[in-house]
C-alpha atoms as a PDB file:
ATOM      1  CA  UNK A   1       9.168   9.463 -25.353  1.00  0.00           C
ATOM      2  CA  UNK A   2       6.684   7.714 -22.893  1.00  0.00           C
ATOM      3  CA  UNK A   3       8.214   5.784 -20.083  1.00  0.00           C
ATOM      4  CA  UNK A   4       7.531   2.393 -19.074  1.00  0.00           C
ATOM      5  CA  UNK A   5       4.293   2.645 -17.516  1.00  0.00           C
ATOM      6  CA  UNK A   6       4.794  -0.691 -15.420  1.00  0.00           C
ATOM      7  CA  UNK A   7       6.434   1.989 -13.195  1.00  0.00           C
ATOM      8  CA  UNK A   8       3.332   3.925 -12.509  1.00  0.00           C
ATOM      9  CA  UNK A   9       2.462   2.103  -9.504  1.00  0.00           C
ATOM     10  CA  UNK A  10       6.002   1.996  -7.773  1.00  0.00           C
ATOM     11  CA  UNK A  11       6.069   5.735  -8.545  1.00  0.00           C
ATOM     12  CA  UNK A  12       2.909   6.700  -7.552  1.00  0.00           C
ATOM     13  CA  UNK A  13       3.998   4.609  -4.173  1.00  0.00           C
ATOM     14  CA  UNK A  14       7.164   6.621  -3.617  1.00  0.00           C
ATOM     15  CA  UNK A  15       5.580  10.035  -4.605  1.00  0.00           C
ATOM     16  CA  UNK A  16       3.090   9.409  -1.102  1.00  0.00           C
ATOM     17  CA  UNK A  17      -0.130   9.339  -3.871  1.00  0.00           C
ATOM     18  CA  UNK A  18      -3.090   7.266  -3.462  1.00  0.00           C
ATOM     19  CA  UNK A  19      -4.761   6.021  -6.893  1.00  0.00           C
ATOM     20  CA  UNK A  20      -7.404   8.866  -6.336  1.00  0.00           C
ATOM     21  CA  UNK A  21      -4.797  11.784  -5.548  1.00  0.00           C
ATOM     22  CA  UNK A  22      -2.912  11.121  -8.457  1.00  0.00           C
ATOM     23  CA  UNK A  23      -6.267  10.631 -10.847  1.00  0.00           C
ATOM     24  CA  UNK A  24      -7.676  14.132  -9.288  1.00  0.00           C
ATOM     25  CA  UNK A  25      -4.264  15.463 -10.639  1.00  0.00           C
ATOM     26  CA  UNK A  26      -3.881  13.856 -13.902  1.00  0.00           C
ATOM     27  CA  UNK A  27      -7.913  14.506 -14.574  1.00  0.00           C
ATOM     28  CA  UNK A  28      -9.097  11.023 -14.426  1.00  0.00           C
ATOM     29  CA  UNK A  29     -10.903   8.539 -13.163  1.00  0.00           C
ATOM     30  CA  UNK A  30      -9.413   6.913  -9.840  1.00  0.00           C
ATOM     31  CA  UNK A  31     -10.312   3.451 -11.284  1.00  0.00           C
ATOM     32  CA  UNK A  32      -8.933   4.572 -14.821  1.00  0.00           C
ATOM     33  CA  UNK A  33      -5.378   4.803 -13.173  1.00  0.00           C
ATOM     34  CA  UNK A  34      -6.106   1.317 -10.984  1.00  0.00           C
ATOM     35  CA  UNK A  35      -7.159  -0.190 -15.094  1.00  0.00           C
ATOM     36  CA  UNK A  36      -3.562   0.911 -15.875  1.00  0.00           C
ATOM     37  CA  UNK A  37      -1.784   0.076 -12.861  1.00  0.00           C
ATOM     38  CA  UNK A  38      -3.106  -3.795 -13.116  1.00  0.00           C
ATOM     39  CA  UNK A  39      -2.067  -3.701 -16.807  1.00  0.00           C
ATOM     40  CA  UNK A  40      -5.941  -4.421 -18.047  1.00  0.00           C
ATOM     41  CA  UNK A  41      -6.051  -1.007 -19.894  1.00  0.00           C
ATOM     42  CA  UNK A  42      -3.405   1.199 -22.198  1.00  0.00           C
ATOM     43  CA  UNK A  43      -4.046   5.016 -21.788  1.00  0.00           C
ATOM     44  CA  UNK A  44      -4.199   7.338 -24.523  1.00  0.00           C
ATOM     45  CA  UNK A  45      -0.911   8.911 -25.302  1.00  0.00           C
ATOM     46  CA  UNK A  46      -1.167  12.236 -23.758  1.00  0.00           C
ATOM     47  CA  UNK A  47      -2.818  10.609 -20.497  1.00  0.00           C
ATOM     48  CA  UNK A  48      -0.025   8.213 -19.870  1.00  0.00           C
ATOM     49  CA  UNK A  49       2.415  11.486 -20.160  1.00  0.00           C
ATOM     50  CA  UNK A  50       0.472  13.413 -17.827  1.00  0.00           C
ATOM     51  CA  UNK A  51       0.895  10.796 -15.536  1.00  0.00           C
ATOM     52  CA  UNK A  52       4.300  10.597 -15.665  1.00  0.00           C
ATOM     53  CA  UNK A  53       4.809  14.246 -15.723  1.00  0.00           C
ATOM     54  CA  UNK A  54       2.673  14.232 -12.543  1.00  0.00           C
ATOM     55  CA  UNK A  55       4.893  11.397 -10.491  1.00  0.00           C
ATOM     56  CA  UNK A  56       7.987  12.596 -11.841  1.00  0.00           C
ATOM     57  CA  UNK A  57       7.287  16.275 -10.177  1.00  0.00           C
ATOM     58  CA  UNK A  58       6.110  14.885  -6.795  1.00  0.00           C
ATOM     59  CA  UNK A  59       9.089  13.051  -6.861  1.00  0.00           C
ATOM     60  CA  UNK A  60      11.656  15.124  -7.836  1.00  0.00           C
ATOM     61  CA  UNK A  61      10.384  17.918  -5.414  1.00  0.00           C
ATOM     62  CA  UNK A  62      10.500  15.358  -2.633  1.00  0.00           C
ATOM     63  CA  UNK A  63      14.295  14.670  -3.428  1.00  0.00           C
ATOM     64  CA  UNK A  64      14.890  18.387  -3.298  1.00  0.00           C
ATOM     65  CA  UNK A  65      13.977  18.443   0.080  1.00  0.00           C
ATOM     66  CA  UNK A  66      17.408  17.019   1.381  1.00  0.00           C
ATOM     67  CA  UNK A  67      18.298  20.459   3.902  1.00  0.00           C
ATOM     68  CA  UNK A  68      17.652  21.089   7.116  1.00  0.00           C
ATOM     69  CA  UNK A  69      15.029  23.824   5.928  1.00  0.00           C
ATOM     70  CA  UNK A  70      12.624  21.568   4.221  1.00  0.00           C
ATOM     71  CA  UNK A  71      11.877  19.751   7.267  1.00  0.00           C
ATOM     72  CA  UNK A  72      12.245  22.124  10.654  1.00  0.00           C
ATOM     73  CA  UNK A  73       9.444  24.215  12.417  1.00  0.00           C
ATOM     74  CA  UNK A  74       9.461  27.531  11.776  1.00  0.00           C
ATOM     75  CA  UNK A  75       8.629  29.814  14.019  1.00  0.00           C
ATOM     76  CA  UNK A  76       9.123  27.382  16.812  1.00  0.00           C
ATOM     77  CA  UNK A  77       8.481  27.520  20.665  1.00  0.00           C
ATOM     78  CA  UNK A  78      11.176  28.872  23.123  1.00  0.00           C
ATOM     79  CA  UNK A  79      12.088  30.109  26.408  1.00  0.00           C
ATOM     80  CA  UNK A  80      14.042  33.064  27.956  1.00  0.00           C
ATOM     81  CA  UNK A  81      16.493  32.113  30.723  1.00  0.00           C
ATOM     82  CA  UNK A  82      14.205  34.528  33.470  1.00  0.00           C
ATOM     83  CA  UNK A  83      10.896  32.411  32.662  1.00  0.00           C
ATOM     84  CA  UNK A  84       9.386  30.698  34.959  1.00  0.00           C
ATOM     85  CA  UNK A  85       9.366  26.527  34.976  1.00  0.00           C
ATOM     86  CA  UNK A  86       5.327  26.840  34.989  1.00  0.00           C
ATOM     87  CA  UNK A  87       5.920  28.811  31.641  1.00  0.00           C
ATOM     88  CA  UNK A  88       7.424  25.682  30.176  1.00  0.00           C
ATOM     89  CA  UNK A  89       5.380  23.375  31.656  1.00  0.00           C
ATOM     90  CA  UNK A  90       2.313  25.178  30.011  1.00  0.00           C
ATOM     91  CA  UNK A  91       3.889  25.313  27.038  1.00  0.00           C
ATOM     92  CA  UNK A  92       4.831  21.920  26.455  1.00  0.00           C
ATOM     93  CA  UNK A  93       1.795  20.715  27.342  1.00  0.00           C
ATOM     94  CA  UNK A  94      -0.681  22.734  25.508  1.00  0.00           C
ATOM     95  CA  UNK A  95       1.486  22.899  22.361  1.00  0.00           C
ATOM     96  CA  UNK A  96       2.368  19.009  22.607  1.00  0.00           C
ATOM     97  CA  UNK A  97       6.093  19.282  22.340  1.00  0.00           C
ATOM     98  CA  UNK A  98       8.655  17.325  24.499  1.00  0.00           C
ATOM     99  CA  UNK A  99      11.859  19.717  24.207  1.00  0.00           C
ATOM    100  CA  UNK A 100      11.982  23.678  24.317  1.00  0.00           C
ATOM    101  CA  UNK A 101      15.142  25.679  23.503  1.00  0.00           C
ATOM    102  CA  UNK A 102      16.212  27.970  25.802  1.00  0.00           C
ATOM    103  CA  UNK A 103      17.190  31.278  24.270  1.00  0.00           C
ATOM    104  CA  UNK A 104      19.137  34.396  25.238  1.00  0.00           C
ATOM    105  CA  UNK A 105      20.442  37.165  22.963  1.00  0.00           C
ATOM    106  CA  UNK A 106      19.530  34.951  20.140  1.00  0.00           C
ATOM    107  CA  UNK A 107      21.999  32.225  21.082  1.00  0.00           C
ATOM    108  CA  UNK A 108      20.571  28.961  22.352  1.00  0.00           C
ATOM    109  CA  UNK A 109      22.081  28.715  26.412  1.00  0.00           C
ATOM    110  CA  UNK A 110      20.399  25.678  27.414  1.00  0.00           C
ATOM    111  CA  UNK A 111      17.062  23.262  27.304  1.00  0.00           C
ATOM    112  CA  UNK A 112      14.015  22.215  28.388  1.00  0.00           C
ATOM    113  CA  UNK A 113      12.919  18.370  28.214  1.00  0.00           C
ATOM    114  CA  UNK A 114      10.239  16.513  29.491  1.00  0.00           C
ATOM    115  CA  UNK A 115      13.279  13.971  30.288  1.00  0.00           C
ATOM    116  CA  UNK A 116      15.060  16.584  32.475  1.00  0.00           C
ATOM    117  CA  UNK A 117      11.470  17.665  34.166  1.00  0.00           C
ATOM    118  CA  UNK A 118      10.745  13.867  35.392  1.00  0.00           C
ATOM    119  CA  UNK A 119      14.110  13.778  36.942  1.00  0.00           C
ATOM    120  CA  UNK A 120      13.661  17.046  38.875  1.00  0.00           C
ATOM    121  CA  UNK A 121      10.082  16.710  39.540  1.00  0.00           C
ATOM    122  CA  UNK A 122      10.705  16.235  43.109  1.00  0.00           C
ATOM    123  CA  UNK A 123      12.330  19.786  43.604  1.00  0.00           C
ATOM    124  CA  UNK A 124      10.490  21.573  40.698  1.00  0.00           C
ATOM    125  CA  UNK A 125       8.657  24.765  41.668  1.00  0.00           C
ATOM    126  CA  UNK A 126       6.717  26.501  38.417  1.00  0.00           C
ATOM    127  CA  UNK A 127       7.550  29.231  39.883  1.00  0.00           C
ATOM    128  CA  UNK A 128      11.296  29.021  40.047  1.00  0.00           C
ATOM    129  CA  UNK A 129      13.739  30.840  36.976  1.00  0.00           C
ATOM    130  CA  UNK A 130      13.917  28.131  34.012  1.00  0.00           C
ATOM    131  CA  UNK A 131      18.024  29.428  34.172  1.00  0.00           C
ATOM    132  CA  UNK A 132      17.547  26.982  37.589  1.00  0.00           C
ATOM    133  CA  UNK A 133      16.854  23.863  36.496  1.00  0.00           C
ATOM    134  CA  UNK A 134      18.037  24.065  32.381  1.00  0.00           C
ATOM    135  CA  UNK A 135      19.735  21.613  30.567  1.00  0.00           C
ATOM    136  CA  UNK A 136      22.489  21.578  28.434  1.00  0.00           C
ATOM    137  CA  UNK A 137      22.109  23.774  25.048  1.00  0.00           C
ATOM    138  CA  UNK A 138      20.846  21.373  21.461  1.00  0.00           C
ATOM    139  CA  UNK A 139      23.542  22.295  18.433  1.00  0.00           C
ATOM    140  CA  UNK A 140      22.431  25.037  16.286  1.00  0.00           C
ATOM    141  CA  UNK A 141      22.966  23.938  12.396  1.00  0.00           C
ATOM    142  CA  UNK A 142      22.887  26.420   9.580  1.00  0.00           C
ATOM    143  CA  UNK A 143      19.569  25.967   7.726  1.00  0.00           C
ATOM    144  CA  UNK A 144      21.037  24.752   4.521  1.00  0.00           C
ATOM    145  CA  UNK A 145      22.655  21.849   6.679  1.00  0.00           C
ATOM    146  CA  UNK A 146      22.820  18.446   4.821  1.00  0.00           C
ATOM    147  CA  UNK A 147      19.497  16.181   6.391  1.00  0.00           C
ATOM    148  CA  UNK A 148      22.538  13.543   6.863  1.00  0.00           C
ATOM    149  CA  UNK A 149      24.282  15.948   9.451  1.00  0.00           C
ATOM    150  CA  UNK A 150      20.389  16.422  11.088  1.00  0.00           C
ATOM    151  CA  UNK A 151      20.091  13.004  11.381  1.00  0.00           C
ATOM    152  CA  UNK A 152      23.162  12.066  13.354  1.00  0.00           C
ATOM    153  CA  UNK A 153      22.917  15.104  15.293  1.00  0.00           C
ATOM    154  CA  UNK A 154      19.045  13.520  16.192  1.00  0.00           C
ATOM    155  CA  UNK A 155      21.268  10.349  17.264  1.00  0.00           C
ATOM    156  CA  UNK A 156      22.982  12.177  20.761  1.00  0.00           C
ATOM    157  CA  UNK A 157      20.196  15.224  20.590  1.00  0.00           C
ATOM    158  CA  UNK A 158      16.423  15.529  21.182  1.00  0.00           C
ATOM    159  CA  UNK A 159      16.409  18.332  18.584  1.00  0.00           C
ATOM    160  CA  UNK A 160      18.705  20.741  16.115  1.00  0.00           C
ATOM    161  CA  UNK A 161      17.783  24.454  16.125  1.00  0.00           C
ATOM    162  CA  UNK A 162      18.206  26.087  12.749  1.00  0.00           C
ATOM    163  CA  UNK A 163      19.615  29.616  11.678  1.00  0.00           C
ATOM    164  CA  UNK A 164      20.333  31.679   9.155  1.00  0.00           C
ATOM    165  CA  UNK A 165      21.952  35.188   8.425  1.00  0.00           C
ATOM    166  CA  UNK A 166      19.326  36.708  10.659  1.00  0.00           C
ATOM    167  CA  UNK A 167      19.350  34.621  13.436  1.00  0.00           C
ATOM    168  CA  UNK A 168      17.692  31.413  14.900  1.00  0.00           C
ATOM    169  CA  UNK A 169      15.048  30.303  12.783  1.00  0.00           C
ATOM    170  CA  UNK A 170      13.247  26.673  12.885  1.00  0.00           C
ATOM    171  CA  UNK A 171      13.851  23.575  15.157  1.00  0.00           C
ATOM    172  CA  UNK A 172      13.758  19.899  14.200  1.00  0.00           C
ATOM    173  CA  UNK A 173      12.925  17.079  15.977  1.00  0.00           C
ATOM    174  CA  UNK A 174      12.745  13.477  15.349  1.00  0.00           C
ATOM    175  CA  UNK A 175       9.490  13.746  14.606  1.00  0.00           C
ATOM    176  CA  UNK A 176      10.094  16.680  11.696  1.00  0.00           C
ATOM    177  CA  UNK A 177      12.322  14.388  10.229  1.00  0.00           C
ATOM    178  CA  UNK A 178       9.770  11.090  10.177  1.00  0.00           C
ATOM    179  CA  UNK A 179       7.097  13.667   8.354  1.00  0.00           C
ATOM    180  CA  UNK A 180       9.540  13.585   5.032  1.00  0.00           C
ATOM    181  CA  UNK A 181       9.035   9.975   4.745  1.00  0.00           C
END
């Protein structure tokens, strides 16, 4: 049974497609799907399905993606407790990131943040031990972790490292989490 295609155009919205994504998926014409969004033309049967098919996929897949493993960074960037602060400051810098675990045995001991660098700056030395000057450790959440519990974890945290059975996989920050949207 064909849906209402009055919905195409909220649907295509909410699935993140332009009118030319979804007509290069569907095999159309861009202004084919704007005809049927503004109601001047009726597709054929099997067209209209296609498009439906098409935004119902996108969107279902996009409400699958409710765990913390559909939106963190994997492999991510870290440091060891012995680096040295000019490490980090490299790394944040040419890698654009704001916040670096610090890791140790595969446990996260402590932090990096651009935050906790611009109060120090005064006293920093790159080459001092980043075990020195570290901040405190970001919560580590199991990768299949509810995006809820992410979220108000991003509330009190610049960022949630992710594991699994084998260890310390992916971090998110608040910026991971904006990409879903």
């Amino acid at each position: 049974m064909l849906k209402d295609l009055s919905e195409i155009r909220r649907l295509r919205k909410s699935a993140g497609l332009t009118q030319n994504e979804l007509a290069k998926k569907v095999g159309v014409s861009q202004s084919l799907i704007a005809k049927i969004e503004s109601g001047k033309t009726m597709p054929s049967y099997d067209i209209g399905l296609e498009i439906m098919d098409v935004l119902e996929s996108m969107i279902e897949g996009d409400e699958k993606k409710n765990s913390a493993k559909d939106v963190h960074t994997s492999p991510f960037y870290h440091l060891s407790p012995e680096d040295p602060v000019g490490e980090a400051l490299d790394l944040m810098r040419e890698n654009a990131v704001s916040q670096l675990p610090v890791i140790e045995n595969d446990r996260v001991v402590g932090s990096v943040t651009e935050r906790r660098l611009v109060k120090i700056i005064d006293r920093l030395n790159r080459d001092d031990r980043i075990s020195s000057m570290m901040g405190s450790s970001f919560p580590v959440l199991d990768e299949n972790s509810e995006l809820e519990m992410v979220k108000g974890l991003l509330n009190y945290y610049p960022c949630v490292v992710t594991s699994n059975e084998r260890g310390l996989v992916g971090i998110i920050t608040k910026a991971d989490l904006l990409k879903k949207l």
